[in-house]
N, C-alpha and C. Protein backbone atom coordinates (compact mmCIF):
# COMPACT_ATOMS: atom_id res chain seq x y z
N UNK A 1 0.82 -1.20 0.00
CA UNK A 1 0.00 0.00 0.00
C UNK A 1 0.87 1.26 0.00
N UNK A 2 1.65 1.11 0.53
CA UNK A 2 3.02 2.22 0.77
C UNK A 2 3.61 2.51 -0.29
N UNK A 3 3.98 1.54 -1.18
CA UNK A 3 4.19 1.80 -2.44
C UNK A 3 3.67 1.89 -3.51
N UNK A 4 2.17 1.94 -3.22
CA UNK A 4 1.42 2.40 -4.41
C UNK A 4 0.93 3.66 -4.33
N UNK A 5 1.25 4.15 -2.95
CA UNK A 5 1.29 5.79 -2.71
C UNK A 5 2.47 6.30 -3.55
N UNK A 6 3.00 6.11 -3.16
CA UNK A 6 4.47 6.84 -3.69
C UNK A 6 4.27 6.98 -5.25
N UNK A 7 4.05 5.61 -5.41
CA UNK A 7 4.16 5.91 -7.34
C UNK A 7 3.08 6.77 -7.76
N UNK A 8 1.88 6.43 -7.04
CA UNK A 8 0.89 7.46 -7.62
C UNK A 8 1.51 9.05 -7.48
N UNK A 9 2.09 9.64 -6.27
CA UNK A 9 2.62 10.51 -6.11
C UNK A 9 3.73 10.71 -7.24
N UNK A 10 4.42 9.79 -7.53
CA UNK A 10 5.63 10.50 -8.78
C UNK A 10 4.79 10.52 -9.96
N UNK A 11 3.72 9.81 -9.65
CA UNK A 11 2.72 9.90 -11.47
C UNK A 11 2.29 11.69 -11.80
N UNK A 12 1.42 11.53 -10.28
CA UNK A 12 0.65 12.75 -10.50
C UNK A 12 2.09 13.55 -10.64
N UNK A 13 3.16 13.68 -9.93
CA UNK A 13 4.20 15.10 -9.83
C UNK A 13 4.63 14.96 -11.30
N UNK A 14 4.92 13.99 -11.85
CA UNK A 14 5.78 14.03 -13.27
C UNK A 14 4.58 14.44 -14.39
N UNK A 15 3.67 14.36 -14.38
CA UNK A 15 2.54 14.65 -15.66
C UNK A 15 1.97 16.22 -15.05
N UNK A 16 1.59 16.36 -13.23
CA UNK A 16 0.89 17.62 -13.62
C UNK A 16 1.71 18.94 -12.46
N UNK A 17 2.67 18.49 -11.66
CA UNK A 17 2.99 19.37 -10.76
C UNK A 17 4.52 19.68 -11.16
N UNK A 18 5.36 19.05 -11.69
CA UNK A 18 6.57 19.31 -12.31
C UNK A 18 6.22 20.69 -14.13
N UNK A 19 5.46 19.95 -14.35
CA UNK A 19 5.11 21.40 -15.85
C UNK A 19 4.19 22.36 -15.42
N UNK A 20 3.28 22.44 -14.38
CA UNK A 20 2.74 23.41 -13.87
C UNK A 20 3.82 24.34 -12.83
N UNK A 21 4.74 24.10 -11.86
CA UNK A 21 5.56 24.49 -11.79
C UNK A 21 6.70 24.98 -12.89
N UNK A 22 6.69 24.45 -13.77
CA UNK A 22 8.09 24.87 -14.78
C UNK A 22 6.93 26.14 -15.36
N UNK A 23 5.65 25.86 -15.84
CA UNK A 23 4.98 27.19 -16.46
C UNK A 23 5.17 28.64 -15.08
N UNK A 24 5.18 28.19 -13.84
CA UNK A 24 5.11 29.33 -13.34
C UNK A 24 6.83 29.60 -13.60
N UNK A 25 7.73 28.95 -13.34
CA UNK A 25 9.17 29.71 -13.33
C UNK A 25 9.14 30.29 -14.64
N UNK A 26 8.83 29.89 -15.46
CA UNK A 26 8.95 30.75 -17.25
C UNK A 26 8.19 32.08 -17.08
N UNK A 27 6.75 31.78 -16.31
CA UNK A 27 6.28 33.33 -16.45
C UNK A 27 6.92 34.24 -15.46
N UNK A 28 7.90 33.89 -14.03
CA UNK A 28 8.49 34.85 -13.50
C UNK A 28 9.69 35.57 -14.23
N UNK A 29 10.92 34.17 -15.05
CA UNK A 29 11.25 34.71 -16.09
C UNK A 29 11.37 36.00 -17.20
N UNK A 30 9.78 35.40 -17.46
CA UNK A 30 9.35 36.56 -18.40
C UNK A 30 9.49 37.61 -17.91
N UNK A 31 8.56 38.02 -16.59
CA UNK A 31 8.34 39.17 -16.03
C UNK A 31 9.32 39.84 -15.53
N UNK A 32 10.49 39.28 -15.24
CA UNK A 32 11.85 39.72 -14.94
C UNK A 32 12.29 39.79 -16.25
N UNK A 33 12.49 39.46 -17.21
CA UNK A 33 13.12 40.17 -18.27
C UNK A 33 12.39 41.03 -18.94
N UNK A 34 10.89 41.17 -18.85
CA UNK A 34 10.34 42.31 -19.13
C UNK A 34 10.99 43.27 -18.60
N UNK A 35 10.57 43.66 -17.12
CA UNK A 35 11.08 44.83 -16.54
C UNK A 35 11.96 45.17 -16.80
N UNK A 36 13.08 44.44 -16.62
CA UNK A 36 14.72 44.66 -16.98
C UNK A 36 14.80 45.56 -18.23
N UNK A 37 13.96 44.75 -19.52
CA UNK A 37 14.41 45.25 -20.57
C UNK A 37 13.45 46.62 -20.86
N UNK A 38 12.49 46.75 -19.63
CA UNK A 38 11.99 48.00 -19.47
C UNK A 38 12.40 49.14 -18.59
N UNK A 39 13.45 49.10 -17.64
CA UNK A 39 14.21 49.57 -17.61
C UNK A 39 15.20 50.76 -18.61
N UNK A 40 15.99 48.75 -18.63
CA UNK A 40 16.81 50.16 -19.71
C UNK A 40 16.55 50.23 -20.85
N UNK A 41 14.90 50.28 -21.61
CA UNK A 41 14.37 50.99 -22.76
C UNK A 41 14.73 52.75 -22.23
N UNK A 42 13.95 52.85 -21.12
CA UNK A 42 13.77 53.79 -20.26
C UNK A 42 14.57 54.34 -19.90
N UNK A 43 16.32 53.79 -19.63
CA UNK A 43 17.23 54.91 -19.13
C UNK A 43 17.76 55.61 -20.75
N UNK A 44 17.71 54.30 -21.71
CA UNK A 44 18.23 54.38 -22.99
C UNK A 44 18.01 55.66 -23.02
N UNK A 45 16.45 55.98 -23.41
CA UNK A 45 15.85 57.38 -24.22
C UNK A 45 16.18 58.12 -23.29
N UNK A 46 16.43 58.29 -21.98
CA UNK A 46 16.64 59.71 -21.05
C UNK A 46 18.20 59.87 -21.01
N UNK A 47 18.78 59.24 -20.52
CA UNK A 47 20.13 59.10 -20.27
C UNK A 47 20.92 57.79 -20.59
N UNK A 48 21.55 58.09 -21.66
CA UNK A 48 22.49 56.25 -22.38
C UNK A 48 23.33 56.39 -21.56
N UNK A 49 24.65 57.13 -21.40
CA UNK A 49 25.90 57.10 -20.92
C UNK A 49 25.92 56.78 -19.37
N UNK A 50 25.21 57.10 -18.75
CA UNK A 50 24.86 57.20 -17.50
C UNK A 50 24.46 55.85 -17.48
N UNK A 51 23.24 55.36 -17.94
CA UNK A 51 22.88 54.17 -17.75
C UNK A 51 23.57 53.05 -18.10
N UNK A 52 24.40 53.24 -19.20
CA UNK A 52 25.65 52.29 -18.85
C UNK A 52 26.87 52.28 -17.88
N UNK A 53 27.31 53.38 -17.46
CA UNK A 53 28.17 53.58 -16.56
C UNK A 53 27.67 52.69 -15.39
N UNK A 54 26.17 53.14 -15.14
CA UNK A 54 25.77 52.55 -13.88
C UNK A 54 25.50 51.02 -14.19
N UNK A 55 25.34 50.68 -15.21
CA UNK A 55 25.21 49.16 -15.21
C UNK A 55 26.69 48.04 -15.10
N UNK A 56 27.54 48.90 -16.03
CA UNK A 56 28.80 48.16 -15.62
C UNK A 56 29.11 48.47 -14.47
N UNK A 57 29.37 49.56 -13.59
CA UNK A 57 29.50 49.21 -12.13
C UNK A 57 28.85 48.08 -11.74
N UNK A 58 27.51 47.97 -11.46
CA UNK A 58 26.81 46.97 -11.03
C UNK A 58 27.53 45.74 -11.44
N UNK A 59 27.53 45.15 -12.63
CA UNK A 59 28.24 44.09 -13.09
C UNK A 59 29.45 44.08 -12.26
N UNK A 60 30.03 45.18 -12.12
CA UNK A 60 31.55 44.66 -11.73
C UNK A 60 31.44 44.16 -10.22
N UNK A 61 30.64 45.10 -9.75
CA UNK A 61 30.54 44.63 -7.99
C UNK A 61 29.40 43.61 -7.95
N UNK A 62 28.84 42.95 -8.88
CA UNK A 62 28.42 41.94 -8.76
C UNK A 62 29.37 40.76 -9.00
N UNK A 63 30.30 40.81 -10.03
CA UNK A 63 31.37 40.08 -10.17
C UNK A 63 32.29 39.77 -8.98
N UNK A 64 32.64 40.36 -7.96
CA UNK A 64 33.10 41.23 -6.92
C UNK A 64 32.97 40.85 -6.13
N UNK A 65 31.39 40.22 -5.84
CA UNK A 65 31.09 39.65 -4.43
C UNK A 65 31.00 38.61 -5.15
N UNK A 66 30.98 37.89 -6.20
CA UNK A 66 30.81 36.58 -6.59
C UNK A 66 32.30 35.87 -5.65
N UNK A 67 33.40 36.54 -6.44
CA UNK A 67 34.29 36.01 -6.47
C UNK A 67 34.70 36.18 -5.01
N UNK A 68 34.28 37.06 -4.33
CA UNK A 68 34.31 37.45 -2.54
C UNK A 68 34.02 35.85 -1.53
N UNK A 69 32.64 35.59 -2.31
CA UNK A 69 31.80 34.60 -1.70
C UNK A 69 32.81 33.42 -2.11
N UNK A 70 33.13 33.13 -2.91
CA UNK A 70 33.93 32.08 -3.69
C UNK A 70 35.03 31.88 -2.71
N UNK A 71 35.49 32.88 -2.32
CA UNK A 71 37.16 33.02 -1.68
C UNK A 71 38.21 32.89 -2.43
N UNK A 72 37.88 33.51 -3.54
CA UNK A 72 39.08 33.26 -4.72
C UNK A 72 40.03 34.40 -4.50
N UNK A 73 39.75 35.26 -3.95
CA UNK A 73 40.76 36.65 -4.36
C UNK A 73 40.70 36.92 -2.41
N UNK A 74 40.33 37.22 -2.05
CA UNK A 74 40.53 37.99 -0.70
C UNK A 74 40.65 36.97 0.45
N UNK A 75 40.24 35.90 0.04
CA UNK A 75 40.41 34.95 1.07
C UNK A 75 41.61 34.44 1.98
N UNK A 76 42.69 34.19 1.11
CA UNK A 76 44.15 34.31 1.67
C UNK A 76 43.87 32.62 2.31
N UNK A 77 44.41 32.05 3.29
CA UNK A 77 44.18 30.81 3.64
C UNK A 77 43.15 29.98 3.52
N UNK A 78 41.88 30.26 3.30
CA UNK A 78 40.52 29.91 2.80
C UNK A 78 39.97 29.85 1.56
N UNK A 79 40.80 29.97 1.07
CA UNK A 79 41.16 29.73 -0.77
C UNK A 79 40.88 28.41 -1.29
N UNK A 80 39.46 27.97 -1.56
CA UNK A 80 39.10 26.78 -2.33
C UNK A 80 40.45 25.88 -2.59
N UNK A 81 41.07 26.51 -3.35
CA UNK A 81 42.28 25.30 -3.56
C UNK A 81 43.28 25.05 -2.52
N UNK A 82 42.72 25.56 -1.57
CA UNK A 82 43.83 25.70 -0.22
C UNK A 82 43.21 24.56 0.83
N UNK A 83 41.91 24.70 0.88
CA UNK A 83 40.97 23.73 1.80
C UNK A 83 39.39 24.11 1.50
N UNK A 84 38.58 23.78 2.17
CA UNK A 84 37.45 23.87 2.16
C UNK A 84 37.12 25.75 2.45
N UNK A 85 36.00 26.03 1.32
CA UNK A 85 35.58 27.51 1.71
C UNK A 85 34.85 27.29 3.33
N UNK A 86 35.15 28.93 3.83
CA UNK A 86 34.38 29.28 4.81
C UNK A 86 33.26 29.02 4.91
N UNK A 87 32.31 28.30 5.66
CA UNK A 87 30.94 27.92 6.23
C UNK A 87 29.97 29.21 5.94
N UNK A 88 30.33 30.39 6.43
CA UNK A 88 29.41 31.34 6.03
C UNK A 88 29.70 31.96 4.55
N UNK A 89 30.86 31.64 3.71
CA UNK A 89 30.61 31.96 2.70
C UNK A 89 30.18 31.31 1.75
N UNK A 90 29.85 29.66 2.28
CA UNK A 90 29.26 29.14 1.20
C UNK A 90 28.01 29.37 1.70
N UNK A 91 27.13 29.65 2.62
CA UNK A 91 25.61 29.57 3.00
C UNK A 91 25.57 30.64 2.07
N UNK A 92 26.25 32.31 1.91
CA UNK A 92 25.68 33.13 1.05
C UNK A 92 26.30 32.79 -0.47
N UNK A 93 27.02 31.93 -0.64
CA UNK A 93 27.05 31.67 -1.67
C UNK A 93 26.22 30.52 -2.52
């Protein structure tokens, strides 16, 4: 009986709760690259130079803390290839 729960459970998740879930991540998707690309429609026509300046910053200090979290550059003894990353920098990583 125990196992005819279960399978019914991977039946129903694989035919209707796995693609009903994947339709909602596509439409958050969407709606995040809408905005985004409504955005910078929006800084485009007011201010270009500016709005790129400020976007590559962003990129870079997003790059920045990537590699922060990583422990690739500032880490010094906690350096992935040295031993295991820091505990709190992999939780935010």
């Amino acid at each position: 009986m125990q196992n005819r729960k279960w399978i019914l459970f991977s039946l129903v998740m694989t035919f209707f709760g796995i693609p009903i879930l994947t339709q909602f991540l596509a439409a958050v998707v969407a709606m995040l690259g809408v905005g985004l690309a409504g955005i910078i429609e929006v800084c485009n026509i007011l201010i270009t130079p500016t709005s790129y300046l400020l976007l590559n910053i962003f990129m870079l200090a997003l790059g920045a803390l990537m590699l922060f979290f990583s422990g690739r550059v500032w880490a010094g003894d906690s350096a992935p290839e040295k031993r295991e990353i820091a505990v709190w920098r992999q939780c935010l990583f």
